[in-house]
Protein backbone atom coordinates (compact mmCIF):
# COMPACT_ATOMS: atom_id res chain seq x y z
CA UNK A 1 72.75 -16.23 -47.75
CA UNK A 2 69.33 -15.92 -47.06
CA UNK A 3 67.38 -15.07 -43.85
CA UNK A 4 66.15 -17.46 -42.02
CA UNK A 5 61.91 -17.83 -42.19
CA UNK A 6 59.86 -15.60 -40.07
CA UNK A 7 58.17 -17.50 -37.58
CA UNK A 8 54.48 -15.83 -36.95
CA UNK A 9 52.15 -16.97 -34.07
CA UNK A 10 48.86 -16.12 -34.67
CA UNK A 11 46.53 -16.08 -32.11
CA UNK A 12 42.56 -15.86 -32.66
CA UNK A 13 39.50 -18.01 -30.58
CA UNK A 14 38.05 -18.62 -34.27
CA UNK A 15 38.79 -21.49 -35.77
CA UNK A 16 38.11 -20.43 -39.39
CA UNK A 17 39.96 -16.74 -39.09
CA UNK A 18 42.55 -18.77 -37.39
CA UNK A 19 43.10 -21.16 -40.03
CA UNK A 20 42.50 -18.84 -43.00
CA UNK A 21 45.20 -16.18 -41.49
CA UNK A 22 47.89 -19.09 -40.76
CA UNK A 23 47.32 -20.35 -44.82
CA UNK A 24 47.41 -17.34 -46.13
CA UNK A 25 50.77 -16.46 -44.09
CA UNK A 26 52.40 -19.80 -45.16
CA UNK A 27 51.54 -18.81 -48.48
CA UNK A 28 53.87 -15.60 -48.28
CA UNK A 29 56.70 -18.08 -47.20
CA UNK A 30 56.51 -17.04 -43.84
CA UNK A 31 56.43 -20.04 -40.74
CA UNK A 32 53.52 -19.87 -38.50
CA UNK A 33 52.51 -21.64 -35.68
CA UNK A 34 49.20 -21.44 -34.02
CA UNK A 35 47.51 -20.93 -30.85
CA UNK A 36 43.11 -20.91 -29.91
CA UNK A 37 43.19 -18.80 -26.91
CA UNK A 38 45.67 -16.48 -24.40
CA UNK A 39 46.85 -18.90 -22.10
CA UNK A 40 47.96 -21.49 -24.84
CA UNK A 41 49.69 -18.23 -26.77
CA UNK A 42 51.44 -17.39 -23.74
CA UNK A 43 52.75 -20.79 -23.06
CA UNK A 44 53.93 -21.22 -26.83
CA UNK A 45 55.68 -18.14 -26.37
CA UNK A 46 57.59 -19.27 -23.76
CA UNK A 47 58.47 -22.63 -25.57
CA UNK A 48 59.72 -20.36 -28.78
CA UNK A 49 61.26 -17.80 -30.10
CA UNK A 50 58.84 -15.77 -32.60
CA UNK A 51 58.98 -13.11 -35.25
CA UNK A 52 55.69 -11.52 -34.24
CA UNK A 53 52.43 -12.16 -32.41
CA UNK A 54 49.43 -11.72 -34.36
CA UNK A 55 47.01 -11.77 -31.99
CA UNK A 56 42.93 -10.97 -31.92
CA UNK A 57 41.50 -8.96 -29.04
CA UNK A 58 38.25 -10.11 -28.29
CA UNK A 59 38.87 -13.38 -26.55
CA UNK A 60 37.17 -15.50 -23.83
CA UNK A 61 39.86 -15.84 -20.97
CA UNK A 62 43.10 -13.72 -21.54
CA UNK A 63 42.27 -11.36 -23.79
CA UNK A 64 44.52 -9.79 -26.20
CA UNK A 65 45.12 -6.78 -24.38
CA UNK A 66 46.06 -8.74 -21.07
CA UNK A 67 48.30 -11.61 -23.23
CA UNK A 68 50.22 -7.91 -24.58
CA UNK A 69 51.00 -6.99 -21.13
CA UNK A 70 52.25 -10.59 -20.35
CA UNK A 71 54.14 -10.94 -23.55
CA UNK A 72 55.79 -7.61 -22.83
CA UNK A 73 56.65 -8.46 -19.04
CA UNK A 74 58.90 -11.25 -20.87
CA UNK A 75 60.53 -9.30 -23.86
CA UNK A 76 60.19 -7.50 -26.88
CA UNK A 77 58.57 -9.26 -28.92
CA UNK A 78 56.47 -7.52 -32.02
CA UNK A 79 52.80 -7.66 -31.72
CA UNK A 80 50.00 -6.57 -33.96
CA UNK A 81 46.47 -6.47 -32.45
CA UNK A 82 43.19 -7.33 -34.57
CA UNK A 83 39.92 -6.69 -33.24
CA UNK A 84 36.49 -5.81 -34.72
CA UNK A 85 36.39 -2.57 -32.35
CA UNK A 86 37.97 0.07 -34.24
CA UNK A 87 37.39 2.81 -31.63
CA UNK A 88 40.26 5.01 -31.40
CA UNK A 89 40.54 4.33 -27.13
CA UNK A 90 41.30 0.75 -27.87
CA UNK A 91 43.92 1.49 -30.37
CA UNK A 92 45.39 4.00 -28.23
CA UNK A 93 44.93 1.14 -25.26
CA UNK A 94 46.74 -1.30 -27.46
CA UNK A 95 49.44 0.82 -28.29
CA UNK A 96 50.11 1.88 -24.92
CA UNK A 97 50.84 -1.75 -23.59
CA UNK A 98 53.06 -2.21 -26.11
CA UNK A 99 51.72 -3.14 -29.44
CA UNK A 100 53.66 -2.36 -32.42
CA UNK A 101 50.72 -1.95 -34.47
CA UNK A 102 46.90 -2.05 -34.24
CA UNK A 103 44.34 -3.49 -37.47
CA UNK A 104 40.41 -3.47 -37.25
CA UNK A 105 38.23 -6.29 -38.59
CA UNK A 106 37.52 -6.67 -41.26
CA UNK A 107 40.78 -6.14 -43.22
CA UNK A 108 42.39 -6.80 -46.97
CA UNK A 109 44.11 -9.53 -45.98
CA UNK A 110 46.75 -7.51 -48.42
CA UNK A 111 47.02 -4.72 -45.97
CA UNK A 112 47.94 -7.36 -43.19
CA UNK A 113 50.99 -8.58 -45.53
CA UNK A 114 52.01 -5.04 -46.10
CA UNK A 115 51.74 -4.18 -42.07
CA UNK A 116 53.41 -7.46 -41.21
CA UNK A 117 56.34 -7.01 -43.35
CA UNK A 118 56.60 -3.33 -41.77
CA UNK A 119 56.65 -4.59 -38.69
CA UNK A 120 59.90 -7.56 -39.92
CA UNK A 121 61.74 -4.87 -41.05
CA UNK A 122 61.70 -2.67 -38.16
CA UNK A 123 61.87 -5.13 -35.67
CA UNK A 124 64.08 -7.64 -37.30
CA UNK A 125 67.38 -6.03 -36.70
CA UNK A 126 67.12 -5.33 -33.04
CA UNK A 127 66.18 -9.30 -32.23
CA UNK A 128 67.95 -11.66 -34.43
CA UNK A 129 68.86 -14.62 -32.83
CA UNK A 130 71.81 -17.60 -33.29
CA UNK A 131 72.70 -18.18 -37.31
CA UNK A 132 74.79 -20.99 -35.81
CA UNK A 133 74.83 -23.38 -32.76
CA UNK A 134 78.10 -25.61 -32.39
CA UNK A 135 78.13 -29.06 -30.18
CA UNK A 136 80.94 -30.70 -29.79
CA UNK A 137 82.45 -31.42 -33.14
CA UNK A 138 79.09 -30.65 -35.15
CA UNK A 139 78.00 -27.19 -36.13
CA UNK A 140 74.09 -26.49 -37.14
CA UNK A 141 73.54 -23.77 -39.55
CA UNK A 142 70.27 -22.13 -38.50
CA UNK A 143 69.57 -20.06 -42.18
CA UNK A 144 70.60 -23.33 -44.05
CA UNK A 145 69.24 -25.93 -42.46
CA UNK A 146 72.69 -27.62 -42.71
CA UNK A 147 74.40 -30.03 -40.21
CA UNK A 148 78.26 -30.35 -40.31
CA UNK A 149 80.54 -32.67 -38.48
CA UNK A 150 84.63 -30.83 -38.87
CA UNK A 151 83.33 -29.15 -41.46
CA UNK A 152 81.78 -32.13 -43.32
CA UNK A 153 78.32 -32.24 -44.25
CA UNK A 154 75.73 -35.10 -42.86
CA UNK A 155 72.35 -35.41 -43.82
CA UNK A 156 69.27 -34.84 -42.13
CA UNK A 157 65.85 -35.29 -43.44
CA UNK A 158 63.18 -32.47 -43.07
CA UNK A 159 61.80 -33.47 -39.78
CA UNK A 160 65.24 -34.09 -38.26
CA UNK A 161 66.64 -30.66 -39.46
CA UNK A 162 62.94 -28.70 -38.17
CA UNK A 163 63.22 -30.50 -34.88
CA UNK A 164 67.02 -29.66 -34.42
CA UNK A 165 66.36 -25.57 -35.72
CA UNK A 166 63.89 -25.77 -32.96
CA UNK A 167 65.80 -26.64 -30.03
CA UNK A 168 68.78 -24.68 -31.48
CA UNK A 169 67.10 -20.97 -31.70
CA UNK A 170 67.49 -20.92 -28.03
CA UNK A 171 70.39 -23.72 -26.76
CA UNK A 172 69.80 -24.48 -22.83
CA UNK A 173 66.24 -24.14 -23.15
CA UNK A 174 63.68 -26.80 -22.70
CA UNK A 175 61.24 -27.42 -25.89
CA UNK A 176 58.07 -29.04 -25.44
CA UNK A 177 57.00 -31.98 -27.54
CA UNK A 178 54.20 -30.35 -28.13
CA UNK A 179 56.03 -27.07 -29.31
CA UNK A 180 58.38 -29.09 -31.35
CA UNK A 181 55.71 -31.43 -33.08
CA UNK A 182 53.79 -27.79 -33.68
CA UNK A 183 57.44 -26.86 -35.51
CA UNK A 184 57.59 -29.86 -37.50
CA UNK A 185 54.17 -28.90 -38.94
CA UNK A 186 51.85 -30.02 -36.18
CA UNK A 187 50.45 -32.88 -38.21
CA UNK A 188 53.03 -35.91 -37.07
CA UNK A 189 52.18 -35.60 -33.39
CA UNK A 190 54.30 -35.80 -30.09
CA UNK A 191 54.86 -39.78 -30.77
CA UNK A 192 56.58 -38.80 -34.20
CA UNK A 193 58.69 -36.44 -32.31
CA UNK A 194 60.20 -38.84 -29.86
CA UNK A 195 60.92 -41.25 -32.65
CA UNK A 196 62.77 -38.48 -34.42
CA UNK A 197 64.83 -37.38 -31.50
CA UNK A 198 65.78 -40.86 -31.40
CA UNK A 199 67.14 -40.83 -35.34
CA UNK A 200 68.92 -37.40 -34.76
CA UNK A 201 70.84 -38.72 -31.48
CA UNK A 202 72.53 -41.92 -33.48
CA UNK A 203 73.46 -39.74 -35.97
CA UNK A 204 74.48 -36.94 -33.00
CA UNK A 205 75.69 -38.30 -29.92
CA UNK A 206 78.48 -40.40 -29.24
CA UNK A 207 76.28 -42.90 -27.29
CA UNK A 208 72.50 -42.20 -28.08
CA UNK A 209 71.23 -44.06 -24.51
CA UNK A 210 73.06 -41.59 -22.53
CA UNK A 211 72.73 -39.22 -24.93
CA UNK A 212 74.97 -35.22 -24.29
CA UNK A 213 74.01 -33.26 -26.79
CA UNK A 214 70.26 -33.09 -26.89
CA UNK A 215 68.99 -34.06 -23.61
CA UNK A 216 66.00 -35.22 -22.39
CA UNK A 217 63.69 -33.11 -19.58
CA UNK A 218 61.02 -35.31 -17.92
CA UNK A 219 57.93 -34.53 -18.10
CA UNK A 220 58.95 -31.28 -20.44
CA UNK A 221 60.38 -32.09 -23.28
CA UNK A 222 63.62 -31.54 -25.05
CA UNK A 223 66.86 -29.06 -24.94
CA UNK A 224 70.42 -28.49 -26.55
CA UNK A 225 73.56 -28.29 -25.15
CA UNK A 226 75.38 -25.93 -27.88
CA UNK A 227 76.92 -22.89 -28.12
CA UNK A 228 74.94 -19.96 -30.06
CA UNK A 229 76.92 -18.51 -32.92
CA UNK A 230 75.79 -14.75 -34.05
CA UNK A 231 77.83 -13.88 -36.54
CA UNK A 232 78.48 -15.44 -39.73
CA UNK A 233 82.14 -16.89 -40.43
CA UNK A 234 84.37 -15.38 -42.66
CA UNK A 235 84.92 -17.31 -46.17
């Protein structure tokens, strides 16, 4: 079976570089979520679990050596800086706070492909998370996307199964609607979300208005009662 998608969080104060560095990304098959400053990368972060942190130096607010620090106060998390200074100090700055790897502007945008997937493979092994989360009778299978009920398959649309991957990767923790509407591709908006939670409860919970498994947080957002699963089962 297949690995599950990286999930990338790029974070850059210009829109364009932004938007041209999360395309290109998705275009390598890899699952990236976005953020235009520090403070709303640290926040995502804290919301989801993520692959690596691209993230650009030069920023107003938090910049990208101060959002390192942060991000490394909280976990391990790979990082790769970008900046237009090049000056061997910074590098050596970045590196020291914790950066796994350190790219001037302006860059092949092959070369940040190659470093990125460096980066994956060492990193990968130390921080996978749940393949599996299990609820009650139902068990969702992270790398396939698949929803089972003793064993039997139910189906979920796209949405459902991108909203229910989200709040699985870490059960017990609260998502945000705005983190989970940025999962499900950003475009449908918090609204959509709520309407979907609402599908994948009657197809979930024994009683969808007093719903067990995926539980509302007020003023938050969303989390799942489940168990995490981290190794595959035999057969």
């Amino acid at each position: 079976m297949a690995d599950r998608t990286h999930h990338i969080l790029v974070v850059d104060d210009d829109d364009r570089i932004r938007d041209l560095l999360a395309r290109f990304l998705r275009e390598r098959g890899l699952r990236v979520s976005t953020a235009p400053d520090g403070t709303a990368a640290l926040k995502l972060a804290d919301q989801m679990q993520f692959d690596l942190v691209i993230l650009d130096v030069m920023m107003p607010g938090l910049d990208g050596f101060e959002v390192t620090e942060k991000l490394r106060e909280g976990g391990q998390t790979p990082i790769l800086l970008l900046t237009a200074r090049g000056e061997p100090e910074d590098r050596i700055k970045g590196l020291s706070l914790g950066a796994d790897d350190y790219l001037a502007k302006p860059f092949e945008p092959e070369e940040l492909i190659l470093r990125v997937q460096a980066i994956l493979r060492r990193s990968l092994p130390q921080m996978r998370g749940p393949e599996a989360v299990k609820f009650g009778d139902w068990r969702f299978d992270l790398v396939a996307s698949q929803l089972e009920r003793d064993g039997m398959p139910v189906r979920l649309t796209g949405g459902e199964a991108a909203l229910l991957a989200a709040l699985a990767v870490n059960p017990g923790d609260t998502v945000s609607r705005a983190a989970l509407a940025e999962r499900a591709g950003g475009e449908a908006g918090e609204r959509a979300v709520d309407v979907q939670i609402t599908r994948l409860r009657r197809k979930i919970e024994d009683d969808p208005k007093a719903p067990f498994h995926i539980q509302t947080v007020r003023g938050e957002g969303y989390k799942l009662i489940a168990q995490p699963e981290f190794g595959r089962p035999a057969g």
